[in-house]
Protein backbone atom coordinates (compact mmCIF):
# COMPACT_ATOMS: atom_id res chain seq x y z
CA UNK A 1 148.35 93.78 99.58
CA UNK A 2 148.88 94.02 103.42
CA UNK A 3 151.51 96.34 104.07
CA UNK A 4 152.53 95.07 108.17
CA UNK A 5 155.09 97.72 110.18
CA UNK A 6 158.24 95.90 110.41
CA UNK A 7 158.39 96.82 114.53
CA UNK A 8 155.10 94.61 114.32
CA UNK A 9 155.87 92.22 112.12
CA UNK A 10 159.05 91.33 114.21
CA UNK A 11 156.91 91.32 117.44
CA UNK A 12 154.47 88.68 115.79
CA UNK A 13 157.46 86.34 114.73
CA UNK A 14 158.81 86.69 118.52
CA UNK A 15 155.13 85.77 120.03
CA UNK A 16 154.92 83.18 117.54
CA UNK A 17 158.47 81.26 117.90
CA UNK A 18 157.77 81.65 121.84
CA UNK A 19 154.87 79.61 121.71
CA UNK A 20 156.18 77.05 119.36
CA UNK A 21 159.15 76.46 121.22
CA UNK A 22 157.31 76.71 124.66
CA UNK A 23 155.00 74.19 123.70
CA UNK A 24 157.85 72.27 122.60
CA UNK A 25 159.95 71.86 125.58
CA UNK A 26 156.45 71.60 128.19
CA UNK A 27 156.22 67.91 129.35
CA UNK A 28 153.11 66.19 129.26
CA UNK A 29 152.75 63.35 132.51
CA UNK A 30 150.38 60.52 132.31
CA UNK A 31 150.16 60.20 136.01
CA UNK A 32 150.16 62.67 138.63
CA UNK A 33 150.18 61.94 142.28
CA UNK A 34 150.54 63.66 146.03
CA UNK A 35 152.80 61.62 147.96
CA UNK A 36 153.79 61.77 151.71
CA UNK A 37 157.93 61.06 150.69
CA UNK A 38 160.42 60.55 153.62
CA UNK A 39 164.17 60.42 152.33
CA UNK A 40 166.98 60.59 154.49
CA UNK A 41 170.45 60.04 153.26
CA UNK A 42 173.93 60.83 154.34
CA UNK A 43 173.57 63.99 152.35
CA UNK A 44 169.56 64.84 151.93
CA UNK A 45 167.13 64.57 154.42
CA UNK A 46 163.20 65.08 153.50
CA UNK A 47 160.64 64.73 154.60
CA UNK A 48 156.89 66.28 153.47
CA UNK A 49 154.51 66.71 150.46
CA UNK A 50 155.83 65.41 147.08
CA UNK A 51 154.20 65.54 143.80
CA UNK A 52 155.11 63.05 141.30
CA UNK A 53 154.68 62.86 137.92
CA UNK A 54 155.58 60.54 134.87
CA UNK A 55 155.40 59.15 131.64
CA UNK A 56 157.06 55.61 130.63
CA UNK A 57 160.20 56.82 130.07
CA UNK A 58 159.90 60.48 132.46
CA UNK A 59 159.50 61.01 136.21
CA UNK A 60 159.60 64.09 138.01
CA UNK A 61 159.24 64.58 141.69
CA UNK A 62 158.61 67.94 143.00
CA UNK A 63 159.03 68.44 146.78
CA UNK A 64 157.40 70.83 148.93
CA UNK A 65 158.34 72.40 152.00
CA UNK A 66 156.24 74.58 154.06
CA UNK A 67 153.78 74.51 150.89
CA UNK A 68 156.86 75.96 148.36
CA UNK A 69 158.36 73.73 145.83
CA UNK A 70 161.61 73.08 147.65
CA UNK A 71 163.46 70.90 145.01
CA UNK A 72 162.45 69.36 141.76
CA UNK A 73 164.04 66.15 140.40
CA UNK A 74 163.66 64.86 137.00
CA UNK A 75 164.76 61.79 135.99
CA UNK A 76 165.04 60.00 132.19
CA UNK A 77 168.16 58.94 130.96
CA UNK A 78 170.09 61.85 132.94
CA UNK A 79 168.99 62.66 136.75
CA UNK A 80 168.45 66.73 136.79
CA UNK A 81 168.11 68.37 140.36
CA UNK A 82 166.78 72.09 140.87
CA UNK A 83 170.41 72.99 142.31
CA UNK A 84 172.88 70.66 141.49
CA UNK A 85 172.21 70.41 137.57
CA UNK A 86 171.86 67.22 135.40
CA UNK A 87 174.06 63.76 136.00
CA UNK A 88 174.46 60.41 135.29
CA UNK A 89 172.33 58.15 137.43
CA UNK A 90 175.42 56.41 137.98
CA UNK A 91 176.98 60.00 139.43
CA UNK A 92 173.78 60.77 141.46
CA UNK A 93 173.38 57.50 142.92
CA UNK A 94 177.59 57.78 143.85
CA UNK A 95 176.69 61.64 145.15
CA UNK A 96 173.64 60.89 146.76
CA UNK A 97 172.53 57.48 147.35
CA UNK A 98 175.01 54.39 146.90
CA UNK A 99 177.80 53.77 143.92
CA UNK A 100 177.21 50.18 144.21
CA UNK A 101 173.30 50.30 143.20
CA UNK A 102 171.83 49.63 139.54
CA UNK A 103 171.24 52.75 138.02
CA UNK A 104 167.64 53.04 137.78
CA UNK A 105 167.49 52.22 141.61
CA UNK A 106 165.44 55.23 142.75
CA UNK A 107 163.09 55.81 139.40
CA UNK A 108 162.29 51.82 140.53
CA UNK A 109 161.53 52.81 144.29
CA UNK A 110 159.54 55.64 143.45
CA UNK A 111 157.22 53.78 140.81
CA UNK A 112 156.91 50.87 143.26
CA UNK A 113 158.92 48.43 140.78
CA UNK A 114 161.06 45.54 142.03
CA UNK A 115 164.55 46.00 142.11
CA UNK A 116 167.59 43.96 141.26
CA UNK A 117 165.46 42.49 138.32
CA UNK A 118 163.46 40.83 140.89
CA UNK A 119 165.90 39.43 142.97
CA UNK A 120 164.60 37.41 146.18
CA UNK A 121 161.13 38.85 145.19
CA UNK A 122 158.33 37.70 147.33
CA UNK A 123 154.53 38.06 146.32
CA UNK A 124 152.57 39.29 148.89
CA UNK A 125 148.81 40.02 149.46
CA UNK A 126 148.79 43.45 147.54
CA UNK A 127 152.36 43.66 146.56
CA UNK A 128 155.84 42.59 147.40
CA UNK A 129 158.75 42.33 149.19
CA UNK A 130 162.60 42.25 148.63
CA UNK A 131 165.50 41.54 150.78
CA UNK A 132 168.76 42.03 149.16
CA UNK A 133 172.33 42.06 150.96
CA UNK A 134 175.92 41.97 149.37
CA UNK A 135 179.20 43.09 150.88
CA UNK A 136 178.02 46.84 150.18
CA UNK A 137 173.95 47.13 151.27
CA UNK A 138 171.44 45.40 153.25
CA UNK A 139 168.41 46.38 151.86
CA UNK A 140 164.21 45.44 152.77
CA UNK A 141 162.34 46.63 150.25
CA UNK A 142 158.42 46.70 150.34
CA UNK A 143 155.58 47.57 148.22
CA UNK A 144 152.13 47.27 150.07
CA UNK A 145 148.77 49.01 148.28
CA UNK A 146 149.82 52.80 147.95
CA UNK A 147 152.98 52.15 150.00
CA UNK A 148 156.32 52.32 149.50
CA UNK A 149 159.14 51.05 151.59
CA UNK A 150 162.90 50.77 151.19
CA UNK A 151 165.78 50.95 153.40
CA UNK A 152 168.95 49.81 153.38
CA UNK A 153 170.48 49.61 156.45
CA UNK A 154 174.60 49.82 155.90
CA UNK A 155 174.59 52.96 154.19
CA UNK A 156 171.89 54.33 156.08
CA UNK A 157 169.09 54.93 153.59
CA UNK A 158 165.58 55.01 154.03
CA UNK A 159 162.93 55.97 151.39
CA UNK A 160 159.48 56.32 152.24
CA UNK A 161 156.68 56.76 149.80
CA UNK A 162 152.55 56.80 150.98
CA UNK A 163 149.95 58.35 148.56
CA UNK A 164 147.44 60.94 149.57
CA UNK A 165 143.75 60.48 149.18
């Protein structure tokens, strides 16, 4: 029989419950792509190198500055930033966008998806176009090739998305 220090034994039980719960928690993207990404808010203003990653149901968007990941946002059913912690998409779009959007306003901007469930869409030659108003945004929205453009122009908002060769 195998007779294992128990100072070894307890290091191999540590190694092994490290990897099984670090492969557990890594995140595996189907898509990964280098963006050009322009935001500029009331409260955030960006604009450089982005990488974006996601699944179905995941997204992540890591954004560089001067080459450094400068903030990393990961969005599913909560909205987790690098420094601000995980929210509601309802409290990040009130903290950092608009209150009176649909909550999965910016995962559909970023993935190029109409918004508003397709309100006022307009088929173009290799996308589409949106213009939405109410009491509380004016937005154009347009998705053109690898291009992404929204703005809405009461609250100030414009989000700019162009993919890197």
């Amino acid at each position: 029989m195998w007779k294992v220090p128990a100072n070894r034994l307890m290091r191999y039980l540590l190694i092994t419950l490290l990897l099984f719960f670090t492969a557990c928690s890594t995140k595996s993207y189907e898509q990964t792509k280098t963006k050009l990404l322009t935001i500029k808010t009331k409260q955030f203003r960006f604009s450089d190198i982005a990488y974006l990653r996601h699944t179905n149901n995941d997204l992540e968007l890591e954004l560089f500055m001067a080459g450094q990941v400068f903030k990393k946002i990961t969005i599913n059913h909560l909205v987790c930033v690098s420094d601000e912690g995980c929210m509601s998409k309802e409290h990040f779009n009130e903290e950092f966008l608009d209150v009176n959007y649909p909550k999965n306003l910016l995962q559909n901007v970023l993935l190029g998806k109409p918004l508003f469930f397709g309100e006022n869409l307009q088929k173009t030659d290799n996308g589409f176009k949106q213009h939405i108003s109410s009491d509380s945004y004016d937005i154009d929205y347009r998705v053109k090739g690898k291009e992404i453009y929204f703005k809405d122009r009461q609250n100030h908002i414009i989000i700019k998305l162009k993919e890197l060769q």
